[in-house]
Protein backbone atom coordinates (compact mmCIF):
# COMPACT_ATOMS: atom_id res chain seq x y z
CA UNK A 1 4.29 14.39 30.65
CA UNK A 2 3.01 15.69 27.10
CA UNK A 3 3.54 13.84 23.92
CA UNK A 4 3.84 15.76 20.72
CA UNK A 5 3.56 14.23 16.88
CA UNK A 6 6.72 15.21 15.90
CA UNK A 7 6.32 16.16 12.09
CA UNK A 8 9.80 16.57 10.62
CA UNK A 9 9.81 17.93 7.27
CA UNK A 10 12.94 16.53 5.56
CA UNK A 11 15.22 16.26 2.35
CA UNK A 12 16.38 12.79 1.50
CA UNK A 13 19.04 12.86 -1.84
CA UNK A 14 19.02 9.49 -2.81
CA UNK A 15 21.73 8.88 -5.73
CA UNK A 16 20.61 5.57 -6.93
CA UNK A 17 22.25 4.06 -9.57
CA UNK A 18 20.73 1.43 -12.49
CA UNK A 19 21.41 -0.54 -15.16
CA UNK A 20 19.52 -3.04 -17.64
CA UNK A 21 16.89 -4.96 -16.56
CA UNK A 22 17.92 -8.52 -15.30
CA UNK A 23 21.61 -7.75 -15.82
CA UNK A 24 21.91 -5.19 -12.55
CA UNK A 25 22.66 -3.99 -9.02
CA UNK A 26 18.72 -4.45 -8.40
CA UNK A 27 16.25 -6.20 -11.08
CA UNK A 28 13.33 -5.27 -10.21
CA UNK A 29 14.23 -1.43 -10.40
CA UNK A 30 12.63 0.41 -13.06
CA UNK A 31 9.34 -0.24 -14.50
CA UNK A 32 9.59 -4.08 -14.27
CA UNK A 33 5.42 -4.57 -12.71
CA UNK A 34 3.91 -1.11 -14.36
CA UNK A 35 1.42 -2.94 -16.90
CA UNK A 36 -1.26 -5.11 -15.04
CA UNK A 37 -3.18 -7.67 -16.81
CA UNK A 38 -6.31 -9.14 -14.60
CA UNK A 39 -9.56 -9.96 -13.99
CA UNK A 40 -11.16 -13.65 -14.36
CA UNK A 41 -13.26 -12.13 -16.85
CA UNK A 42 -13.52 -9.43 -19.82
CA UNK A 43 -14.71 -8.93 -23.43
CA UNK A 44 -18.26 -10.86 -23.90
CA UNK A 45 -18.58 -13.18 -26.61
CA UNK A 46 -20.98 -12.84 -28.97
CA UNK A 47 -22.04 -16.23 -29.29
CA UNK A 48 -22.38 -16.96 -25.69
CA UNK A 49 -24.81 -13.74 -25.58
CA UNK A 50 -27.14 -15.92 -23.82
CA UNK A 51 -25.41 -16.10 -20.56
CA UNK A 52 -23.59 -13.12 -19.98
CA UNK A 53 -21.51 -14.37 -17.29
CA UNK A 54 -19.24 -16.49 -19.67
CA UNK A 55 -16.57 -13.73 -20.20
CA UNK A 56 -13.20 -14.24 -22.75
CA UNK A 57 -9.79 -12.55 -22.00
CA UNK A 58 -8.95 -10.61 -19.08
CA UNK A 59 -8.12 -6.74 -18.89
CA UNK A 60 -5.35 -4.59 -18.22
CA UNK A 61 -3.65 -0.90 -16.80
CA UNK A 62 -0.55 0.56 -17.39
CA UNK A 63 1.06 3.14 -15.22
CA UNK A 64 3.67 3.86 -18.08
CA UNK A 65 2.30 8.00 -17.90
CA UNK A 66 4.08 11.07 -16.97
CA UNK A 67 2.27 11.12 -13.56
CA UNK A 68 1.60 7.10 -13.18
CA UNK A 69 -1.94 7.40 -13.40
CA UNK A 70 -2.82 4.58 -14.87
CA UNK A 71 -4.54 4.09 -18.69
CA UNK A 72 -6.45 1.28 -20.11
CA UNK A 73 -5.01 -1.84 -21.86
CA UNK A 74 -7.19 -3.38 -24.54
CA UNK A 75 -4.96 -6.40 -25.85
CA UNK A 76 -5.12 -9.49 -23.62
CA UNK A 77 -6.04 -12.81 -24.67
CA UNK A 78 -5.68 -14.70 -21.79
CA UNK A 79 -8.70 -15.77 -19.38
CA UNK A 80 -7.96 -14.63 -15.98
CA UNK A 81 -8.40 -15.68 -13.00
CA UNK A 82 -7.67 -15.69 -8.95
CA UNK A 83 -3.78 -16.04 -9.77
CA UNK A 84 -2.50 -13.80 -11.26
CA UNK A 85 1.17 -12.06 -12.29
CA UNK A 86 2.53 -9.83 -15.16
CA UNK A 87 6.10 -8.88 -15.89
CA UNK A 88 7.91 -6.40 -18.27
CA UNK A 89 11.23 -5.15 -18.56
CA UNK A 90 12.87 -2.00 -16.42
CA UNK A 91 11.46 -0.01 -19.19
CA UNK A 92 8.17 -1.22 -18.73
CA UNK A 93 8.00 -3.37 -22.28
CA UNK A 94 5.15 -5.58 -21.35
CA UNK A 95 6.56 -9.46 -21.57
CA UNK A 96 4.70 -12.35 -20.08
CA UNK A 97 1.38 -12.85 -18.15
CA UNK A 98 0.33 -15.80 -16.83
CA UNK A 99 -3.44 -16.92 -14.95
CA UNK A 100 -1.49 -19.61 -12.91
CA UNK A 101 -3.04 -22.09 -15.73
CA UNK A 102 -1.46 -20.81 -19.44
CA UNK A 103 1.28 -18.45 -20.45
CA UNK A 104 0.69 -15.61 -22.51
CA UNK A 105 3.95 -14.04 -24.23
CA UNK A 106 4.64 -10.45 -25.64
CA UNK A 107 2.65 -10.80 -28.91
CA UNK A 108 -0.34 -12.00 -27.04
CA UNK A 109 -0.44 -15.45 -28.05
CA UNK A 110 -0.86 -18.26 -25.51
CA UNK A 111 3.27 -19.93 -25.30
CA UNK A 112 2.72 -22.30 -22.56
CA UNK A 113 -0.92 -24.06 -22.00
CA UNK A 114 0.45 -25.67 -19.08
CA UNK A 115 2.68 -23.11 -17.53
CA UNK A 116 0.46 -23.87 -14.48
CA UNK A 117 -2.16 -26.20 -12.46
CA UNK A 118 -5.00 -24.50 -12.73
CA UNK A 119 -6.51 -20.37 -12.15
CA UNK A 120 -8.13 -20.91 -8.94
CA UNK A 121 -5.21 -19.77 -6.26
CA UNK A 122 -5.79 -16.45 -4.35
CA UNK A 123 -2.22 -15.49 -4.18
CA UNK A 124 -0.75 -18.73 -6.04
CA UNK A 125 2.17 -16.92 -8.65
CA UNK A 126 5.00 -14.57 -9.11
CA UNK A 127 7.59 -13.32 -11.57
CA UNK A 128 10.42 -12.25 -9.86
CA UNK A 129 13.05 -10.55 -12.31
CA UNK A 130 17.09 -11.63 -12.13
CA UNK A 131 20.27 -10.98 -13.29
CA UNK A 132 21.71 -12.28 -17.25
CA UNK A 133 18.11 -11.62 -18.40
CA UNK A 134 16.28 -14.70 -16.51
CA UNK A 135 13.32 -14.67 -14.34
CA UNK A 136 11.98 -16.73 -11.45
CA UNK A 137 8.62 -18.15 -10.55
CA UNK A 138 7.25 -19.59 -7.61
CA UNK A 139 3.68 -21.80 -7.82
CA UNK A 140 2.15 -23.68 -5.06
CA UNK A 141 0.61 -26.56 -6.71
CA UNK A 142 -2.66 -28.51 -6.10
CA UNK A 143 -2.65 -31.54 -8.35
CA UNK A 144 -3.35 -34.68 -8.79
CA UNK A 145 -1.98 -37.88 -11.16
CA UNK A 146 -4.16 -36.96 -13.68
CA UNK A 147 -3.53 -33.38 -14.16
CA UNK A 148 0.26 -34.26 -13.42
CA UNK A 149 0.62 -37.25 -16.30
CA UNK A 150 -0.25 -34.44 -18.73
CA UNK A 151 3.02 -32.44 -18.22
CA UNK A 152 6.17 -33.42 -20.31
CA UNK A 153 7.67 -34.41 -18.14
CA UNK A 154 5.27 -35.53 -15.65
CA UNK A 155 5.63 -33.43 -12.28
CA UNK A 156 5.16 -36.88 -10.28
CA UNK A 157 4.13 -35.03 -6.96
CA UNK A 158 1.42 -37.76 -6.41
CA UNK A 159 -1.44 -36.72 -4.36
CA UNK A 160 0.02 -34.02 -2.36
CA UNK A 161 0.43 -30.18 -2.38
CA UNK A 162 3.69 -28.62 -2.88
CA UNK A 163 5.71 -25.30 -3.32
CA UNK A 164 7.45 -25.36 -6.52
CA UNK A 165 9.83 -22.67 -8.48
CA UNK A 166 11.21 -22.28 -11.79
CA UNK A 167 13.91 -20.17 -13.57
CA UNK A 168 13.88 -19.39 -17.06
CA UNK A 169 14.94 -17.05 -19.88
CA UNK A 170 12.13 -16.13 -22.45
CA UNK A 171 13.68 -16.11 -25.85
CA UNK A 172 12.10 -12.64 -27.38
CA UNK A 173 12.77 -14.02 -30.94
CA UNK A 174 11.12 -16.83 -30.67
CA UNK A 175 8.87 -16.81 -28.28
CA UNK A 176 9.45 -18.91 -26.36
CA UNK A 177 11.05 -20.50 -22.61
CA UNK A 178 14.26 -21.85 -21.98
CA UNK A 179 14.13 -23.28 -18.56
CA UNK A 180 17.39 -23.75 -16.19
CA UNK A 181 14.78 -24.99 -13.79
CA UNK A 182 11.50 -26.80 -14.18
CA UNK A 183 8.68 -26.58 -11.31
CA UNK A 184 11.54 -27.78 -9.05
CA UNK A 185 9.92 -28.71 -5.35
CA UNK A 186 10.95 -26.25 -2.61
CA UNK A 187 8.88 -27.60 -0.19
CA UNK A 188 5.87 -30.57 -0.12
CA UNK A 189 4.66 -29.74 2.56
CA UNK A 190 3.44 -26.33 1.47
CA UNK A 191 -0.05 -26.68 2.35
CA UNK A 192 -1.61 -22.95 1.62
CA UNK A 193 -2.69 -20.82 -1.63
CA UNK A 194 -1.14 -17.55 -0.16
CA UNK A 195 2.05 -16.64 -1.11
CA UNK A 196 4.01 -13.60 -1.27
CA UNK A 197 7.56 -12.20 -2.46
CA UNK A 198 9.29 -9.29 -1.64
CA UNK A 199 13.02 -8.22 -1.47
CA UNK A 200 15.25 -7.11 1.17
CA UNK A 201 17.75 -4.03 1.28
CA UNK A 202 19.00 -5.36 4.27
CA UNK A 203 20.01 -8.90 2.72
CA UNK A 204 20.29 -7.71 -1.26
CA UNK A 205 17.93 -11.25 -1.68
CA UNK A 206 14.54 -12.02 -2.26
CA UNK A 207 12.04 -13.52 0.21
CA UNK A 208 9.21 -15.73 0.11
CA UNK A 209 6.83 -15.87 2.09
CA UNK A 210 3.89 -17.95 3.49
CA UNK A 211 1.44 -19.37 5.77
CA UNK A 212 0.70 -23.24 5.99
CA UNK A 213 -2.73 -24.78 6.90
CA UNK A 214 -0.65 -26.43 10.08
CA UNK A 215 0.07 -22.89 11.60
CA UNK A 216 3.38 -22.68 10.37
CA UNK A 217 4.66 -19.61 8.56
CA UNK A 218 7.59 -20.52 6.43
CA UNK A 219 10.16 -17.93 4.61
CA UNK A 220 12.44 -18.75 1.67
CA UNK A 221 15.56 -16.84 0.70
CA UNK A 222 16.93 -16.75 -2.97
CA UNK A 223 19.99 -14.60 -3.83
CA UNK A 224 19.05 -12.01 -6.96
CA UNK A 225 21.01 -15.32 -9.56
CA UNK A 226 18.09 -17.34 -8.56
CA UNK A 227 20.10 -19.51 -6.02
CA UNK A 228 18.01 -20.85 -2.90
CA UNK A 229 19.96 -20.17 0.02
CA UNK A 230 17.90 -20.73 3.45
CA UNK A 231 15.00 -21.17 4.74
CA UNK A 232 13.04 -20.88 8.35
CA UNK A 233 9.67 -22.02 9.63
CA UNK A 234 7.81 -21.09 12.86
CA UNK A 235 4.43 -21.73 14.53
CA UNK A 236 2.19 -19.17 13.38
CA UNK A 237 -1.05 -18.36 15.07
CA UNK A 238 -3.79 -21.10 15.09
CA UNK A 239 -5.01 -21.58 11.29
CA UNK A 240 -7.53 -23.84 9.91
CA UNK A 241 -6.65 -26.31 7.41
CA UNK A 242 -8.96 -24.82 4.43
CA UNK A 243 -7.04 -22.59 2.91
CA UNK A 244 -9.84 -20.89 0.92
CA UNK A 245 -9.50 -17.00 0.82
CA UNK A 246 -6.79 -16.79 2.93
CA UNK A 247 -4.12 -13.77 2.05
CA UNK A 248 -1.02 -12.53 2.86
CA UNK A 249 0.60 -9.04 2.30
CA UNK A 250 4.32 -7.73 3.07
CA UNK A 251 4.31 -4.04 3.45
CA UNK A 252 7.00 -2.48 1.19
CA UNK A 253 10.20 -2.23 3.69
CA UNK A 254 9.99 -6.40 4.22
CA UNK A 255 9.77 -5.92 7.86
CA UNK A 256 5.86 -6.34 8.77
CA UNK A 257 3.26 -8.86 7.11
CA UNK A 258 -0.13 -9.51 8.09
CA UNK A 259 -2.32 -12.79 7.05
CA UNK A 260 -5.90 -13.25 7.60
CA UNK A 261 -8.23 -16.03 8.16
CA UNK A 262 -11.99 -16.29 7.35
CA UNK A 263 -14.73 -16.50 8.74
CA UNK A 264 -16.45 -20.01 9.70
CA UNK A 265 -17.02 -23.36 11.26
CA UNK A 266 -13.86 -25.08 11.37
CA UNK A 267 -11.72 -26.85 14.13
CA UNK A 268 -8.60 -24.93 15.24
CA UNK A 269 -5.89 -27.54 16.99
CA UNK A 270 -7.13 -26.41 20.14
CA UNK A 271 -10.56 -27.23 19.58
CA UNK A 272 -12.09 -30.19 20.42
CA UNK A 273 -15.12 -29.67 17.74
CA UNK A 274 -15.84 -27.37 14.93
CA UNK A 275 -16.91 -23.86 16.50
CA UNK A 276 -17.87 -20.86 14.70
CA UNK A 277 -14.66 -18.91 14.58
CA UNK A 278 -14.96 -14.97 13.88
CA UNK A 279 -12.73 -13.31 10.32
CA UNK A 280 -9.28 -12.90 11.83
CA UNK A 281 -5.94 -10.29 10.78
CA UNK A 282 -2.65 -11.67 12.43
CA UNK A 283 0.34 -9.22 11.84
CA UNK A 284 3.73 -9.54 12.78
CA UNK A 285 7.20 -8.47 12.52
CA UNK A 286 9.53 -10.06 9.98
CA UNK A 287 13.68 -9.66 10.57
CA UNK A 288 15.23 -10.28 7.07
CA UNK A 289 18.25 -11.03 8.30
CA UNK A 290 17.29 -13.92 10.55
CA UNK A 291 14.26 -15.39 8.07
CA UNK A 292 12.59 -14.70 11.84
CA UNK A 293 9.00 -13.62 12.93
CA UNK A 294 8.02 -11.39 16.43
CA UNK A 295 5.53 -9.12 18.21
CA UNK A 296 2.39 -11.52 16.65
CA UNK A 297 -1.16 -9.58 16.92
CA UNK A 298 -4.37 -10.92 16.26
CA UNK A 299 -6.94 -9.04 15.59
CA UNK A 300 -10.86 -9.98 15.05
CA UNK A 301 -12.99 -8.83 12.94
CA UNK A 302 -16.87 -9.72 14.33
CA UNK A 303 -19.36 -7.90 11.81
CA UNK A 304 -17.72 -9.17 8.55
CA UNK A 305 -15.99 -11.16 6.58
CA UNK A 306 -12.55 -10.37 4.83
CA UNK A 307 -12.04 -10.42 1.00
CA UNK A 308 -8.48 -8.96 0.66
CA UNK A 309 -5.85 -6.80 2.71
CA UNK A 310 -2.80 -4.65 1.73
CA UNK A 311 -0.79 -1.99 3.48
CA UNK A 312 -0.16 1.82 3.29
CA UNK A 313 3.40 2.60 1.55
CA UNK A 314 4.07 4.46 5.12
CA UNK A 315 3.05 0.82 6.69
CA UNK A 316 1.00 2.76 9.60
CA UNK A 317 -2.24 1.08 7.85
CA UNK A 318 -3.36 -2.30 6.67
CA UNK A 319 -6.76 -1.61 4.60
CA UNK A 320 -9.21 -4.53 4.48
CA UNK A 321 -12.08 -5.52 2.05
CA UNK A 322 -15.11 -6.90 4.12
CA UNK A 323 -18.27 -7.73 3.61
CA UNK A 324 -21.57 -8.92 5.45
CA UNK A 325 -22.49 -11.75 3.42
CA UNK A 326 -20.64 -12.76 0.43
CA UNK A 327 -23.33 -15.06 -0.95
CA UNK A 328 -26.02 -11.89 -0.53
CA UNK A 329 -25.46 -9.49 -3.03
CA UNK A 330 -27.78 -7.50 -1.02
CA UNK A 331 -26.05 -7.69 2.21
CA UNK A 332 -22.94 -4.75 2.40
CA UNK A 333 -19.58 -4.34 1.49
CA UNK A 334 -17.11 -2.01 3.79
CA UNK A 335 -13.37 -0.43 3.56
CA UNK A 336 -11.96 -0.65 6.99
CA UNK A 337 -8.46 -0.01 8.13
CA UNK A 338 -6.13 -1.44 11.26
CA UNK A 339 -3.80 1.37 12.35
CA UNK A 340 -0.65 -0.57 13.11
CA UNK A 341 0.22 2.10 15.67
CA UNK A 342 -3.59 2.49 18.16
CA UNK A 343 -4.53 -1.10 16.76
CA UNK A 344 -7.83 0.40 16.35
CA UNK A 345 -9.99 -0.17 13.60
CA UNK A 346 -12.04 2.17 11.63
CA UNK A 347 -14.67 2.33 9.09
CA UNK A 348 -14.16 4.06 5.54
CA UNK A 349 -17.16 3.31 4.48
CA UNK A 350 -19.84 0.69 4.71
CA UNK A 351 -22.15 0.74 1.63
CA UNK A 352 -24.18 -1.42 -0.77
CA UNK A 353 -22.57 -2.25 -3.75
CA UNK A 354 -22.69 0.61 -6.71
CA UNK A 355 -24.09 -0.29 -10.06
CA UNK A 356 -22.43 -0.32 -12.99
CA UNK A 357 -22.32 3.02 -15.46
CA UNK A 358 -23.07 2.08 -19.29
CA UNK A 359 -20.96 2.42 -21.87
CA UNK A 360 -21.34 4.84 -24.51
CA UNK A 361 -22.35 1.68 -26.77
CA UNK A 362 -25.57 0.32 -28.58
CA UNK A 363 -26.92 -2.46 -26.19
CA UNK A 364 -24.24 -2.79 -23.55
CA UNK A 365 -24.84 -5.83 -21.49
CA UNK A 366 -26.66 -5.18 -18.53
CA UNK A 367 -24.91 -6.30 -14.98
CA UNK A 368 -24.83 -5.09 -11.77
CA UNK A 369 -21.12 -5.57 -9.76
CA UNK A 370 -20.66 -7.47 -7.03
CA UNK A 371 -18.14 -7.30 -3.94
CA UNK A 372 -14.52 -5.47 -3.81
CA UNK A 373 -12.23 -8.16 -4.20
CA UNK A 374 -8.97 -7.37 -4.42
CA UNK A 375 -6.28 -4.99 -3.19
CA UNK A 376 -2.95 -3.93 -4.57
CA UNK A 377 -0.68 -1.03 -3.85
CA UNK A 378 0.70 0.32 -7.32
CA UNK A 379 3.36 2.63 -8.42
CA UNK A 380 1.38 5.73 -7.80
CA UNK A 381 1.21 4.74 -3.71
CA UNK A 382 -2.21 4.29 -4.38
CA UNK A 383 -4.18 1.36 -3.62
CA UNK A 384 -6.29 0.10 -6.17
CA UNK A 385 -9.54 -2.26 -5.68
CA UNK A 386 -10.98 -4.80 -8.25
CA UNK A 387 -14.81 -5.50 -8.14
CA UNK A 388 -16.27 -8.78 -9.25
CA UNK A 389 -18.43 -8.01 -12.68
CA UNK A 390 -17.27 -4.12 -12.51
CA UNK A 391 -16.66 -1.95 -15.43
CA UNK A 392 -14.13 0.42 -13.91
CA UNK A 393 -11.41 -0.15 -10.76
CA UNK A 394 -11.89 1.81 -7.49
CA UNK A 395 -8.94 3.57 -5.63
CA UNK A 396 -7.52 4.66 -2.63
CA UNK A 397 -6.02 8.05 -3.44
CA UNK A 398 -4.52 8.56 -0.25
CA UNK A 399 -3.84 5.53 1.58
CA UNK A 400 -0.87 7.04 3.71
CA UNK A 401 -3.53 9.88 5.09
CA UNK A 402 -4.78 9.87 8.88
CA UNK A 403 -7.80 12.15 7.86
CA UNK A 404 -8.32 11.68 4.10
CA UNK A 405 -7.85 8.38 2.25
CA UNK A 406 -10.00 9.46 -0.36
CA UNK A 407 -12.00 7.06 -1.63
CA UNK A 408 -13.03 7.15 -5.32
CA UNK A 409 -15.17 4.32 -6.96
CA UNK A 410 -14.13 4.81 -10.49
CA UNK A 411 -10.85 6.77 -11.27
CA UNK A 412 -10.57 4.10 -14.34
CA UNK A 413 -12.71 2.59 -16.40
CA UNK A 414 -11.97 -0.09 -18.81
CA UNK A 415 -13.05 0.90 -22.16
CA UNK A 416 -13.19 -1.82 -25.09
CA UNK A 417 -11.42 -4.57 -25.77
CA UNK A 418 -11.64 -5.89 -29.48
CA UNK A 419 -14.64 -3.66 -29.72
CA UNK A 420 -16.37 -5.34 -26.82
CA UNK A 421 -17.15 -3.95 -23.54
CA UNK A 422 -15.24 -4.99 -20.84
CA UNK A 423 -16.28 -6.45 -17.13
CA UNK A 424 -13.32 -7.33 -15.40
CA UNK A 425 -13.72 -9.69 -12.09
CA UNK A 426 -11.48 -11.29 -9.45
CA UNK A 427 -8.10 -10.45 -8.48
CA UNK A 428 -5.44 -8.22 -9.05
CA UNK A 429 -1.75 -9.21 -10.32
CA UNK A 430 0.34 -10.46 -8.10
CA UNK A 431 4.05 -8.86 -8.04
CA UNK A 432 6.88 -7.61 -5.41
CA UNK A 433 5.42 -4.12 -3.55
CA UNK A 434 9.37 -3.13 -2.92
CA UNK A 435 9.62 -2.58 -6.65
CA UNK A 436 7.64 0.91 -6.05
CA UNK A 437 9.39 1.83 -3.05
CA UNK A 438 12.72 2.78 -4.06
CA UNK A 439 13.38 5.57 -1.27
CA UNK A 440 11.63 5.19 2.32
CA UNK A 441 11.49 7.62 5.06
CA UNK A 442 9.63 7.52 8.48
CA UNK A 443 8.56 10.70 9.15
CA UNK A 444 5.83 11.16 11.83
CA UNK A 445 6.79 9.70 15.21
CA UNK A 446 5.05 9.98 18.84
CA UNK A 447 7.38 11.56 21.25
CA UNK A 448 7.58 13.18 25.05
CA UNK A 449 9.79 15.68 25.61
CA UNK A 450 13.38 14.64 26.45
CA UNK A 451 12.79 11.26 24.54
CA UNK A 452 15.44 10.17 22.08
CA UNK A 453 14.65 10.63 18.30
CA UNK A 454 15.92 8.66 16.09
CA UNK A 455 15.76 9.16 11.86
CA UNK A 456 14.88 6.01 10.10
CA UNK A 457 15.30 6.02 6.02
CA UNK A 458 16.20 2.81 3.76
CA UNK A 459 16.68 2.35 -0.06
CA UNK A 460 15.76 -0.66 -1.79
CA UNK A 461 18.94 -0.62 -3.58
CA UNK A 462 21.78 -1.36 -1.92
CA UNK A 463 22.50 0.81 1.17
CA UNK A 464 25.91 1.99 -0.03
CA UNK A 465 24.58 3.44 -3.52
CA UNK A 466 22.89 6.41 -1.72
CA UNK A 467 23.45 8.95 -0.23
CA UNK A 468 21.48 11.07 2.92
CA UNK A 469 20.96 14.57 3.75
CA UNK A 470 18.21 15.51 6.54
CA UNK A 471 17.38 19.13 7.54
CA UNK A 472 15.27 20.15 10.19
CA UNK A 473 13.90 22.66 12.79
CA UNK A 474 16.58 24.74 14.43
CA UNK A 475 19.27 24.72 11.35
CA UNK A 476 19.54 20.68 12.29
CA UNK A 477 21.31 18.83 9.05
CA UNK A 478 22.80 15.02 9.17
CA UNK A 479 24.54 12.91 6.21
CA UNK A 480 23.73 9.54 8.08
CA UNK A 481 21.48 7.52 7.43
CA UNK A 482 20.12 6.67 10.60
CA UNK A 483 20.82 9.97 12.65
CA UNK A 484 19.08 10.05 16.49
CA UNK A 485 18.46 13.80 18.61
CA UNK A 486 18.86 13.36 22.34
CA UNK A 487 16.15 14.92 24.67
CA UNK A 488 13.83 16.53 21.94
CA UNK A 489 12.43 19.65 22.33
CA UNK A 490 8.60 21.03 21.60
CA UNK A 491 10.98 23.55 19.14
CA UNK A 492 12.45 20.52 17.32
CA UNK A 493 9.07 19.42 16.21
């Protein structure tokens, strides 16, 4: 029997309705995560001229353009880090940004030295916008009495690990927070760096989500008020307690997330020593409704490492940072990509790192970049990829693309900031991937002839404030929103 690639070339009218940020159907619709502040590193200082790899500040983008290509920000105070998140309001008025260790507030002063634990988590914060104007954060924490006796008032998790969220309002005129909830625990015995949140048109409620060091995966509900409603916790593929460099991504529809696991000598639970265990991808299904995980794949990864992951906005991809040998800055990086649909993997490219480009300045510092290190999918539905020590971010222009991803090493580059050159480093901000989404459609789908096909299209608003119209081959039209064609035809296509 022949297959065909059905291509169906489609009109979805999507009548979505908004309001004001925080006070809405849907809070994070609009331009709640368009400005990006980043990077562990950024302006030199003068005085430490010395030793060029003591960096102030972090940097920034904003996709606030007529096309969403993003510009330059220059105004950042803050020292970044690995953790990482930035929120404005729906009309994309930058607001807070926080390095999992201080707070800094709309006027770019630091409003909360100890908003955090410290700026060393991989995926380790999120601002998560909700109705009446407040906002929710989520924080795994790894402390200790010391660092905990200098909170007011003390967190008093003793020596443990912990998942902890807060809800606040941040008084514009004053600058300041005014917390409903402080670092309340969700759960102590969160034991992982990686989390993620994303938010469900099936539910109308935001998930988190995130894997333990015992090979659990865990998944907490809150209602768009903030309310914690439910959560569910399953045994996850075989993970090793360090948690170091471990990610986690949820593609943009909430129904598919993928976590990896480095590269090492460690001892799984069903080892009876530590064995050198190849980089690993597990992905797997995720049912909003039930909080419930299916259809687990693992997938190795022998020649290299993994620095970061993210999927394609069409979710048939999951692109992947690796590398040879992280502590060789000879050794090469690569792009690679799992098709969720062959489970193959292919090679975009696998090259030594580029050097940096100077700056149009008198005596630029002189440094050459080191490994990709982060991805993030942005409001464009382009991926975009931090380098350690780099000038300029890299891009993938089109991720959704069998044949062309495009690769391009520096779309932007970072400019000045205070009058100093910038070198931004680590990772990328951390925010909720649905936000860009608002209208999905699954379009190209593997058929034989006399198979059933059936239409697939979501909102992330709420289901019944859009409407559908699909046209097709042979005059075919449909107002539902998940329509189905018995015993296709080669004409259909």
């Amino acid at each position: 029997m022949k297959k065909y690639i059905l291509l169906l070339f489609i009109l979805l009218n999507c009548n979505l309705s908004a309001g004001e940020l925080f006070n809405d159907t849907l809070p994070i619709a609009g331009k709640v995560y368009y400005n990006w502040y980043f990077g562990s590193g950024a302006t030199f200082d003068e005085t430490r001229h010395a030793n060029p790899s003591r960096l102030i500040s972090s940097t920034g983008m904003s996709f606030i353009t007529p096309d969403k290509e993003p510009i330059y920000l220059d105004s950042s105070n803050l020292f970044g880090g690995e953790c990482m998140s930035t929120i404005s309001d729906r009309y994309g008025n930058y607001l807070l940004h926080s390095n999992g260790d201080e707070l800094q507030g709309k006027n770019y002063n630091i409003i909360d030295s100890r908003f955090g634990i410290h700026s060393s988590q991989t995926e380790g914060i999120v601002f998560i916008p909700l109705r009446d104007d407040k906002i929710l954060m989520f924080q795994p924490l790894f402390t200790n009495n010391a660092i905990s006796r200098k909170y007011n008032p003390p967190l008093n998790l003793e020596d443990t690990t912990g998942l902890v969220y807060s809800i606040f309002t941040y008084d514009l005129e004053n600058d300041t927070l005014i917390y409903d909830i402080y670092k309340k625990q969700l759960d102590e015995n969160f034991h992982s760096e990686a989390i993620q949140v994303t938010y469900s048109a099936l539910t109308n409620n935001y998930i988190l989500i995130g894997p333990d060091s015992k090979g659990i995966i865990k998944a907490f509900e809150f209602d768009l008020d903030g309310n914690y409603l439910r959560k569910n916790s399953q045994e996850f593929f075989e993970l090793y307690e360090n948690t170091n460099g471990r990610e986690i991504k949820i593609n943009q529809m909430s129904d598919k997330i993928v976590v990896n696991s480095s590269e090492g000598f460690f001892k799984l639970p069903s080892d009876s020593v530590a064995i050198f265990h190849e980089s690993k991808l597990y992905v797997t299904d995720f049912n909003a409704v039930t909080l419930k995980f299916s259809n687990y794949k693992e997938i190795e990864l022998k020649e290299y490492g993994i620095g970061d992951i993210e999927f394609s906005t069409n979710s048939n991809y999951i692109y992947i940072l690796g590398y040879e040998d992280r502590e060789n800055i000879n050794s090469k990086e690569a792009l690679l990509r799992y098709n969720t649909r062959t489970e193959l993997i292919e090679t975009i490219f696998n090259l030594h790192p580029p050097s940096n480009k100077d700056y149009d300045k008198k005596d630029p510092p002189k440094l050459g970049i080191s490994f990709m290190s982060s991805l993030r999918i942005a409001p464009n539905n382009k991926i975009y990829i931090c380098r350690s020590l780099a000038n300029h971010i890299s891009s993938i222009e089109n991720p959704n693309s069998e044949l062309n991803p495009n690769y391009s090493l520096d779309p932007l580059y970072y400019g000045l900031n205070k009058g100093k050159p910038v070198y931004a480093d680590r990772d990328l901000p951390q925010f909720i991937s649905a936000s860009f989404a608002p209208v999905y459609v699954r379009s190209e789908i593997i058929l034989c002839d006399g198979e059933k096909l059936e239409l697939f299209a979501k909102t992330q608003l709420p289901d019944t404030s859009a409407t559908y119209n699909w046209t097709g081959p042979k005059n075919y039209k449909s107002n539902e929103q998940f329509p189905s064609i018995k015993n296709i035809q080669l004409d259909q296509a």
